[in-house]
PDB file of N, CA and C in Angstrom:
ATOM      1  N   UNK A   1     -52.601 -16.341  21.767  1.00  0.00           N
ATOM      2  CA  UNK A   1     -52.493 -16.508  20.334  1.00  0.00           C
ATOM      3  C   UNK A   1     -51.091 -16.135  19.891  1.00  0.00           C
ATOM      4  N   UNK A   2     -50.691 -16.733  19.312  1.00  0.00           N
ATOM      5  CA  UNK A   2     -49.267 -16.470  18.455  1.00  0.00           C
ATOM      6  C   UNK A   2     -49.271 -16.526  17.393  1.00  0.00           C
ATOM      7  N   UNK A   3     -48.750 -15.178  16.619  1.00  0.00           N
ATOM      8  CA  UNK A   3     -48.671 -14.707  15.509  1.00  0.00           C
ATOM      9  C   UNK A   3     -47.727 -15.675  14.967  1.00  0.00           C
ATOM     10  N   UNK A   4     -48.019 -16.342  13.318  1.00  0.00           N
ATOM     11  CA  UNK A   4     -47.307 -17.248  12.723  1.00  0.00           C
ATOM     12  C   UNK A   4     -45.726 -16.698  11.757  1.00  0.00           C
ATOM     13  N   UNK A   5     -44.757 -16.964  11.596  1.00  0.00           N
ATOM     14  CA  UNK A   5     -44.079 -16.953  10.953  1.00  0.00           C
ATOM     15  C   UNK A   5     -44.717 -16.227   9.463  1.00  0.00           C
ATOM     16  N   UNK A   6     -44.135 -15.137   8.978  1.00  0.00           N
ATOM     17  CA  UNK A   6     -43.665 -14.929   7.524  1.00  0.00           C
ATOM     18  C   UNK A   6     -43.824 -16.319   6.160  1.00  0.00           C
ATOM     19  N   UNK A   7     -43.066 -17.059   6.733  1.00  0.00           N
ATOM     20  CA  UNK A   7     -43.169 -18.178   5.841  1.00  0.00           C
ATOM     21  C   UNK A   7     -43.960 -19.152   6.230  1.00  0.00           C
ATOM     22  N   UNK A   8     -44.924 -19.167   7.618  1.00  0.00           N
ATOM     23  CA  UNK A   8     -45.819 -20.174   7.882  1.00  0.00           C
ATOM     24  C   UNK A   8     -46.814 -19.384   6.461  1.00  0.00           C
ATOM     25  N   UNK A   9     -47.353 -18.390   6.806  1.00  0.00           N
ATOM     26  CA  UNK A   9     -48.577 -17.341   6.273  1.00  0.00           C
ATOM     27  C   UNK A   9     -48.042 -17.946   4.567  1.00  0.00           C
ATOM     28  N   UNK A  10     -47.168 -17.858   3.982  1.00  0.00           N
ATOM     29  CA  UNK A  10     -46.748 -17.533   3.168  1.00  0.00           C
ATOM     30  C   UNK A  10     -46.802 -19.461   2.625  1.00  0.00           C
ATOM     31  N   UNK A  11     -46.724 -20.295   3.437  1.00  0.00           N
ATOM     32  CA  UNK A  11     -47.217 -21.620   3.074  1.00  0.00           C
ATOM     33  C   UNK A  11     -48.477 -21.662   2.851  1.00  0.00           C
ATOM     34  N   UNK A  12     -49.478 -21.094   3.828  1.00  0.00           N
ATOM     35  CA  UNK A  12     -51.376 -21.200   4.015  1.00  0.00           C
ATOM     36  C   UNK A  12     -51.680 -20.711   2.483  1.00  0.00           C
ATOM     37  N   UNK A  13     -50.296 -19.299   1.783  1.00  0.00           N
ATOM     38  CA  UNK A  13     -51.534 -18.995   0.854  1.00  0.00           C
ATOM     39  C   UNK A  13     -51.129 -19.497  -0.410  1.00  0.00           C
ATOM     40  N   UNK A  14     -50.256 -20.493  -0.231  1.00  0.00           N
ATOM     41  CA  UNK A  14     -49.666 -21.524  -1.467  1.00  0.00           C
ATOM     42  C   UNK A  14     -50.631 -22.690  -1.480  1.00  0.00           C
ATOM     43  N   UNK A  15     -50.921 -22.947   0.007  1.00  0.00           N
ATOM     44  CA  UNK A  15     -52.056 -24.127  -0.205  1.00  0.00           C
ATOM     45  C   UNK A  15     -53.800 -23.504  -0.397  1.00  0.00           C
ATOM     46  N   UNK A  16     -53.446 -22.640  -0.164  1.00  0.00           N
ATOM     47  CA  UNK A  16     -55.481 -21.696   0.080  1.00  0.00           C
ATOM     48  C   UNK A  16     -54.996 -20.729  -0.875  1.00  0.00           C
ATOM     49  N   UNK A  17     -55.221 -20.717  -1.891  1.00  0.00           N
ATOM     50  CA  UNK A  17     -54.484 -19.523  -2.817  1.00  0.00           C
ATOM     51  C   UNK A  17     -56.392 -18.877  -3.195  1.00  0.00           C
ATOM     52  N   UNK A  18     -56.627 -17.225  -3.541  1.00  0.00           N
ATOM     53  CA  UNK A  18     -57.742 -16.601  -3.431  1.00  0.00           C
ATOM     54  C   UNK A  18     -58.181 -17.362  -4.728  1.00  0.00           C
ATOM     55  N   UNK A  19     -59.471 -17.587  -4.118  1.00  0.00           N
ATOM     56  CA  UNK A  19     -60.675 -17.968  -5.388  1.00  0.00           C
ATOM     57  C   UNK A  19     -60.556 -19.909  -5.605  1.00  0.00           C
ATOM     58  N   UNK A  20     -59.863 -20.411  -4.213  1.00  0.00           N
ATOM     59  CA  UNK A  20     -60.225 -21.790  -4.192  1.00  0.00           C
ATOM     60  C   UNK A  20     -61.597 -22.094  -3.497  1.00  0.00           C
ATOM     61  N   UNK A  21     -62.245 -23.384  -3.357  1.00  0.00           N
ATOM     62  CA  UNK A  21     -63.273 -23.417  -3.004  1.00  0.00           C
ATOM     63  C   UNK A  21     -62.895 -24.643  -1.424  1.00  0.00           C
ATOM     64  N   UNK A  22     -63.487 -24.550  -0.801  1.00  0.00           N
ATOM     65  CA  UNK A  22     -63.311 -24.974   0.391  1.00  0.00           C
ATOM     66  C   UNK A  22     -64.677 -26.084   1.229  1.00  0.00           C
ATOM     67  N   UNK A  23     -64.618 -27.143   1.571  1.00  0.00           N
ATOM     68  CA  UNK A  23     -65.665 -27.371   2.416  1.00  0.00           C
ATOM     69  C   UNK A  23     -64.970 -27.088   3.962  1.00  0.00           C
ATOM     70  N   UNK A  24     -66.469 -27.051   4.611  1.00  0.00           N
ATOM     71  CA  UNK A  24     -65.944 -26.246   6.512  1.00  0.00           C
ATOM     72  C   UNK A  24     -66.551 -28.199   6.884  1.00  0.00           C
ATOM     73  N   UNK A  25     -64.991 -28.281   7.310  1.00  0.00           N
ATOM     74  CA  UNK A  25     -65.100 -29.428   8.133  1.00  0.00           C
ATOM     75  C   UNK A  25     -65.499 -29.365   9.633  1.00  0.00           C
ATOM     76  N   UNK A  26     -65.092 -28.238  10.210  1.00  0.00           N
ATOM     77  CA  UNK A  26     -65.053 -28.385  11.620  1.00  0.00           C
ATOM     78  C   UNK A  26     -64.581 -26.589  12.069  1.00  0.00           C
ATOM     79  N   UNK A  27     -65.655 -25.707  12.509  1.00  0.00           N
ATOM     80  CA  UNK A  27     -65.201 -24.354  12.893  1.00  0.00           C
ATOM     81  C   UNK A  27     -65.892 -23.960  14.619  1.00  0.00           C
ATOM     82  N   UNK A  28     -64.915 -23.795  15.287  1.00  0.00           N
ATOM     83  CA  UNK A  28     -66.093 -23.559  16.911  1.00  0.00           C
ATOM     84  C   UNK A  28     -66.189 -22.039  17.327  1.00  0.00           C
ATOM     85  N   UNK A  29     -67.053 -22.152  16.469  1.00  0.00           N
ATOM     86  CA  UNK A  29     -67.481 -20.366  16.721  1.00  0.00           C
ATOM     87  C   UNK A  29     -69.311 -20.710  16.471  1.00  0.00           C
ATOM     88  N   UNK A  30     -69.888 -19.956  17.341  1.00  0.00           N
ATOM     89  CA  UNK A  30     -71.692 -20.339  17.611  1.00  0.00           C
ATOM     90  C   UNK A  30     -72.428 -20.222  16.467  1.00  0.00           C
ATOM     91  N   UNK A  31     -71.243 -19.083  15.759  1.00  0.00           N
ATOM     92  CA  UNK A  31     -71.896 -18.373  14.474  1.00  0.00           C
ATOM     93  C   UNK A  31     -71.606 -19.245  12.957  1.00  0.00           C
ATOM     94  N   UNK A  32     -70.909 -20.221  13.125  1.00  0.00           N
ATOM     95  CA  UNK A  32     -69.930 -20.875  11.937  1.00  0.00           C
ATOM     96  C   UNK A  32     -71.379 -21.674  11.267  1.00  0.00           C
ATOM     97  N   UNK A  33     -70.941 -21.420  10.025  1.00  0.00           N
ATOM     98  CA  UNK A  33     -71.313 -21.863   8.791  1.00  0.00           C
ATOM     99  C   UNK A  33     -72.132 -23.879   9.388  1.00  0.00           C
ATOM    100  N   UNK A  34     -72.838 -23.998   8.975  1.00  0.00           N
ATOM    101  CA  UNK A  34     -73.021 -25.808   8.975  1.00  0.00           C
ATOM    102  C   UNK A  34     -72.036 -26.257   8.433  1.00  0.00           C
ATOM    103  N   UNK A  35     -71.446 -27.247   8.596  1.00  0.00           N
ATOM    104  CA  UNK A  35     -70.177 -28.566   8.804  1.00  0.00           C
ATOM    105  C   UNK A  35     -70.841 -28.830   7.344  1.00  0.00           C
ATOM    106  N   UNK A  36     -69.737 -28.827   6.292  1.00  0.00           N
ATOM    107  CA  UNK A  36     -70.038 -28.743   4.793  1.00  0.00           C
ATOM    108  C   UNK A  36     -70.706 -28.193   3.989  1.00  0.00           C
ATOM    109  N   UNK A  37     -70.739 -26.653   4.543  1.00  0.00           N
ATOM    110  CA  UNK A  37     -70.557 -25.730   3.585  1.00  0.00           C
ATOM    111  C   UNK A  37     -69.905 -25.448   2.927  1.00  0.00           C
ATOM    112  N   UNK A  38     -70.051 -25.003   1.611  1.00  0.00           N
ATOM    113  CA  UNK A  38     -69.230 -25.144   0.365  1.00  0.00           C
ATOM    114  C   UNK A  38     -69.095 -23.250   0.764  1.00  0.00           C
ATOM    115  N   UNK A  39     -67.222 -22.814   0.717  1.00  0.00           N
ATOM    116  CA  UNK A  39     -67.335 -21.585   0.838  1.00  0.00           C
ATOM    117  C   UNK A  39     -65.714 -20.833  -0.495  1.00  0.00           C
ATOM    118  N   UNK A  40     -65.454 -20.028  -0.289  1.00  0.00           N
ATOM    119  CA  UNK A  40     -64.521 -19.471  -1.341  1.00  0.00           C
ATOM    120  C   UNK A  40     -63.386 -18.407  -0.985  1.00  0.00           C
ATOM    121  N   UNK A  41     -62.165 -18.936  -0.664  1.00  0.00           N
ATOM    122  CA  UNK A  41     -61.345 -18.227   0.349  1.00  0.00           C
ATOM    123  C   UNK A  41     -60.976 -17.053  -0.844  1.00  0.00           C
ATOM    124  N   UNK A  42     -61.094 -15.666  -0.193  1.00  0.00           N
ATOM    125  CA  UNK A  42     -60.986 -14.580  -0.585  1.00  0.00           C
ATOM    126  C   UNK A  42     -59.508 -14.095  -0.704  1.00  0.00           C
ATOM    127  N   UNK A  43     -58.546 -14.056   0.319  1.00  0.00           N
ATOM    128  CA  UNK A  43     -57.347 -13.763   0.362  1.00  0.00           C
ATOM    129  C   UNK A  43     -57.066 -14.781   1.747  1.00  0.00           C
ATOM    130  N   UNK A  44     -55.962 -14.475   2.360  1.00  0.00           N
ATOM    131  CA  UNK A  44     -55.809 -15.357   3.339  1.00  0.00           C
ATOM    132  C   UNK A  44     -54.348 -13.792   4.496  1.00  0.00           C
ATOM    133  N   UNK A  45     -54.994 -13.929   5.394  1.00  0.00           N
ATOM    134  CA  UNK A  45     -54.489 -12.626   5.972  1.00  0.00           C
ATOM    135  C   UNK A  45     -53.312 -12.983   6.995  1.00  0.00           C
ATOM    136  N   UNK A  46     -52.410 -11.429   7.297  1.00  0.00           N
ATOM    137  CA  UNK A  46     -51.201 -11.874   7.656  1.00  0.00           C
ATOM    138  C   UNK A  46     -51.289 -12.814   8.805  1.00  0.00           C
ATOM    139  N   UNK A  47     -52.056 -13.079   9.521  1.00  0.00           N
ATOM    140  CA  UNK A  47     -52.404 -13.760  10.795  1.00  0.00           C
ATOM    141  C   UNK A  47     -52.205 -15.536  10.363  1.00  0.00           C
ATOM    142  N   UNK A  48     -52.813 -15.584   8.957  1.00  0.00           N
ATOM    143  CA  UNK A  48     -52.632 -16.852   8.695  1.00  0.00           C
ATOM    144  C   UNK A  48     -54.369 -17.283   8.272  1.00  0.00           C
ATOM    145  N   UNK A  49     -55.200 -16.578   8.844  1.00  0.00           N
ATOM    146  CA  UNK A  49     -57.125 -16.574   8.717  1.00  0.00           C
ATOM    147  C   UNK A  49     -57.195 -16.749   7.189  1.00  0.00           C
ATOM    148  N   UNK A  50     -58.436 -17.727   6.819  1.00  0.00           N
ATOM    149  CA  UNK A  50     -58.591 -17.729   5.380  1.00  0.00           C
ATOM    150  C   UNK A  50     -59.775 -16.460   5.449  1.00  0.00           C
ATOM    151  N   UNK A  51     -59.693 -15.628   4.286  1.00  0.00           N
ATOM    152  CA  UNK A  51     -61.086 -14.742   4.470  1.00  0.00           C
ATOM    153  C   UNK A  51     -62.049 -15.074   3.723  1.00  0.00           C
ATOM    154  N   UNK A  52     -63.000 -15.294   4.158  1.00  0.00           N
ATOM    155  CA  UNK A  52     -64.074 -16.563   3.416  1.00  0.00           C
ATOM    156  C   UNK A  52     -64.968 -15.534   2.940  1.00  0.00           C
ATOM    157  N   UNK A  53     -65.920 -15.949   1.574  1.00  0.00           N
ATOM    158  CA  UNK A  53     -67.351 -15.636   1.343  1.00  0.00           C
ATOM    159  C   UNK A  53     -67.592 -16.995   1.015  1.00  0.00           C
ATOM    160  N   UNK A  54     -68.699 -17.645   2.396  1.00  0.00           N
ATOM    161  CA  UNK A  54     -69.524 -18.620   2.607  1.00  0.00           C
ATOM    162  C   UNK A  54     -70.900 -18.347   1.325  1.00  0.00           C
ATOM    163  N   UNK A  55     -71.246 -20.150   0.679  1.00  0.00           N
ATOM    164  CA  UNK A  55     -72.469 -19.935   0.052  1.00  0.00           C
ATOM    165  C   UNK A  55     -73.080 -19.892   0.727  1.00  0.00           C
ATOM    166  N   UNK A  56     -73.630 -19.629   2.051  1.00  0.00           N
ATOM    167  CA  UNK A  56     -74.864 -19.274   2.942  1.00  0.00           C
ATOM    168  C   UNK A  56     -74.606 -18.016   3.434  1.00  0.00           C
ATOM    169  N   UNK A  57     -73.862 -17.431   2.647  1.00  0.00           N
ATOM    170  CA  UNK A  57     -73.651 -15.707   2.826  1.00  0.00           C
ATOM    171  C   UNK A  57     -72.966 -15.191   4.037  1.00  0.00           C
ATOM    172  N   UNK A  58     -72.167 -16.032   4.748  1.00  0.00           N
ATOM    173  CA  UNK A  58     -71.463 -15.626   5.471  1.00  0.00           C
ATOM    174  C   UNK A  58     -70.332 -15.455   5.235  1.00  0.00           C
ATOM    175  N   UNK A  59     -69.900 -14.766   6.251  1.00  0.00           N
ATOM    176  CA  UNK A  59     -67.895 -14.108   5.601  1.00  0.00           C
ATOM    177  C   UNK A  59     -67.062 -14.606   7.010  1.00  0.00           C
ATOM    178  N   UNK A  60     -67.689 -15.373   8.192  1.00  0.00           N
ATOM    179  CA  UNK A  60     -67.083 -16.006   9.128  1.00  0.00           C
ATOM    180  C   UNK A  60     -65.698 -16.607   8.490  1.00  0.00           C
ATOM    181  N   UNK A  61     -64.559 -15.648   9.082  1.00  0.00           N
ATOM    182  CA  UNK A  61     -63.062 -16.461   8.752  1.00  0.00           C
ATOM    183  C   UNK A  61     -62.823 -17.380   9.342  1.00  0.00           C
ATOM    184  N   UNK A  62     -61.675 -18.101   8.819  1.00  0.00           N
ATOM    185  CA  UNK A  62     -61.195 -19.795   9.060  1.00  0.00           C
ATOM    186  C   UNK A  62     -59.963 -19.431   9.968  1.00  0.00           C
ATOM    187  N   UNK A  63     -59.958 -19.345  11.480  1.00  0.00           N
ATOM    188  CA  UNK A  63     -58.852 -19.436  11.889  1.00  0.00           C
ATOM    189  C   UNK A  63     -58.455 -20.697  12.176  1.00  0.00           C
ATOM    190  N   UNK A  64     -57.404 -21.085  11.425  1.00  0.00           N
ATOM    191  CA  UNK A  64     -56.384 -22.639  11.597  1.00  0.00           C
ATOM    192  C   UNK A  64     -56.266 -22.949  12.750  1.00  0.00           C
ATOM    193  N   UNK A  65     -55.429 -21.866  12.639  1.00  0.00           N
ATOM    194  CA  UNK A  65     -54.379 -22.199  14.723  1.00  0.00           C
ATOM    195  C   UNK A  65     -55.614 -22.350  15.346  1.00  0.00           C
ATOM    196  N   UNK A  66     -56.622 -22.419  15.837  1.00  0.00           N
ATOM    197  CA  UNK A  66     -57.425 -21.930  16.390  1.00  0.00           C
ATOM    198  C   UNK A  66     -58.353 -23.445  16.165  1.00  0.00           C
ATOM    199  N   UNK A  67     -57.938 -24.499  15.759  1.00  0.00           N
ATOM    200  CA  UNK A  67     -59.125 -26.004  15.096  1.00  0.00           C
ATOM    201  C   UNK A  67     -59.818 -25.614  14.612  1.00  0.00           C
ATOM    202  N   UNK A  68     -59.878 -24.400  13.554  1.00  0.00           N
ATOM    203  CA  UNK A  68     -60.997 -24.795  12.927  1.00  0.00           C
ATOM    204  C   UNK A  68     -59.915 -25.637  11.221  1.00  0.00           C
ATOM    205  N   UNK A  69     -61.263 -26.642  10.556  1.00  0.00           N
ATOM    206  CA  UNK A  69     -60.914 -27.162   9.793  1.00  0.00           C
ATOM    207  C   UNK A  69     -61.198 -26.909   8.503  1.00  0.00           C
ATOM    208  N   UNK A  70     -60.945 -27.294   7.070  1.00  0.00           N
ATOM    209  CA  UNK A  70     -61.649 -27.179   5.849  1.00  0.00           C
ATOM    210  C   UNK A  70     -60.982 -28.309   5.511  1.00  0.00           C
ATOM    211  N   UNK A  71     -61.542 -28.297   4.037  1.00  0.00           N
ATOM    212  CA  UNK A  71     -61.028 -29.559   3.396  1.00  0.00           C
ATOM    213  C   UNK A  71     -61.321 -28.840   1.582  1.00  0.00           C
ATOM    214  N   UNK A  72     -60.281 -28.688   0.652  1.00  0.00           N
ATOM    215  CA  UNK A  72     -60.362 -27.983  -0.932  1.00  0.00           C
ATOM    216  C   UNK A  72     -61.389 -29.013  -1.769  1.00  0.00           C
ATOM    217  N   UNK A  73     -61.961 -28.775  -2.301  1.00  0.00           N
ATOM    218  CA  UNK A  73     -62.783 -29.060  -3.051  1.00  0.00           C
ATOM    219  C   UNK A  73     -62.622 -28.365  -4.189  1.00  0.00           C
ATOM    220  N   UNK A  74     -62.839 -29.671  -5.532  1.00  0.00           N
ATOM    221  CA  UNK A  74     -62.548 -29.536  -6.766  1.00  0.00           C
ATOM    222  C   UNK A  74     -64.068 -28.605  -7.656  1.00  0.00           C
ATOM    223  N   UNK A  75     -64.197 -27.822  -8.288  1.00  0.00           N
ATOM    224  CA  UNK A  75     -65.473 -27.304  -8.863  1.00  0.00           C
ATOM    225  C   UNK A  75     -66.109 -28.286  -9.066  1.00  0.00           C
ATOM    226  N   UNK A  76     -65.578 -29.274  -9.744  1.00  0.00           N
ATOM    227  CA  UNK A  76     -66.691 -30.513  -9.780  1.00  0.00           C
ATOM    228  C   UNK A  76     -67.293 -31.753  -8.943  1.00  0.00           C
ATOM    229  N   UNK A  77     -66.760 -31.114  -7.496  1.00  0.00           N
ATOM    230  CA  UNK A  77     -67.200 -31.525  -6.365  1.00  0.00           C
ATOM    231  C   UNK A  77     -67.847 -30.837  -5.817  1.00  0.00           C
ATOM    232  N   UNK A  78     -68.387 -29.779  -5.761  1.00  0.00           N
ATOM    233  CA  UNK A  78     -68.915 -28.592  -4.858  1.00  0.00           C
ATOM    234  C   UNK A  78     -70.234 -28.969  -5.053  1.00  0.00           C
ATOM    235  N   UNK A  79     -70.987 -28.886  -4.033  1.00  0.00           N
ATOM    236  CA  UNK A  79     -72.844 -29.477  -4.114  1.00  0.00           C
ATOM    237  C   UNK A  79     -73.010 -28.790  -3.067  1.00  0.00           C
TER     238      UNK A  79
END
């Protein structure tokens, strides 16, 4: 794993800024959320990880580097 740049981190939380809403396109962890879950990135940490509270009550983070995917969703898209 390689730790990202200062200004990579510092791009993720210009595009994932806290209290956007997120669908999980694609996460490979056994434990990850179902593939379009609607979730709500909390902060986004120096590593570059979004820190999620999932609506199915999970807090499973989004590591990028790592394939997992999302996709932002507008409030008046979220179902």
């Amino acid at each position: 794993m390689r730790f990202p740049t200062r200004e990579m981190v510092d791009r993720i939380r210009k595009e994932y800024p806290a209290g956007c809403k997120v669908r999980l396109v694609h996460m490979s962890d056994v434990q990850a959320p179902p593939v379009g879950t609607i979730g709500e990135v909390i902060a986004v940490d120096d590593c570059g990880d979004l820190v999620m509270r999932w609506s199915n009550g999970s807090g499973l983070n989004v590591v990028l580097d790592d394939g997992d995917a999302v996709e932002k969703v507008e409030d008046g898209d979220v179902r």
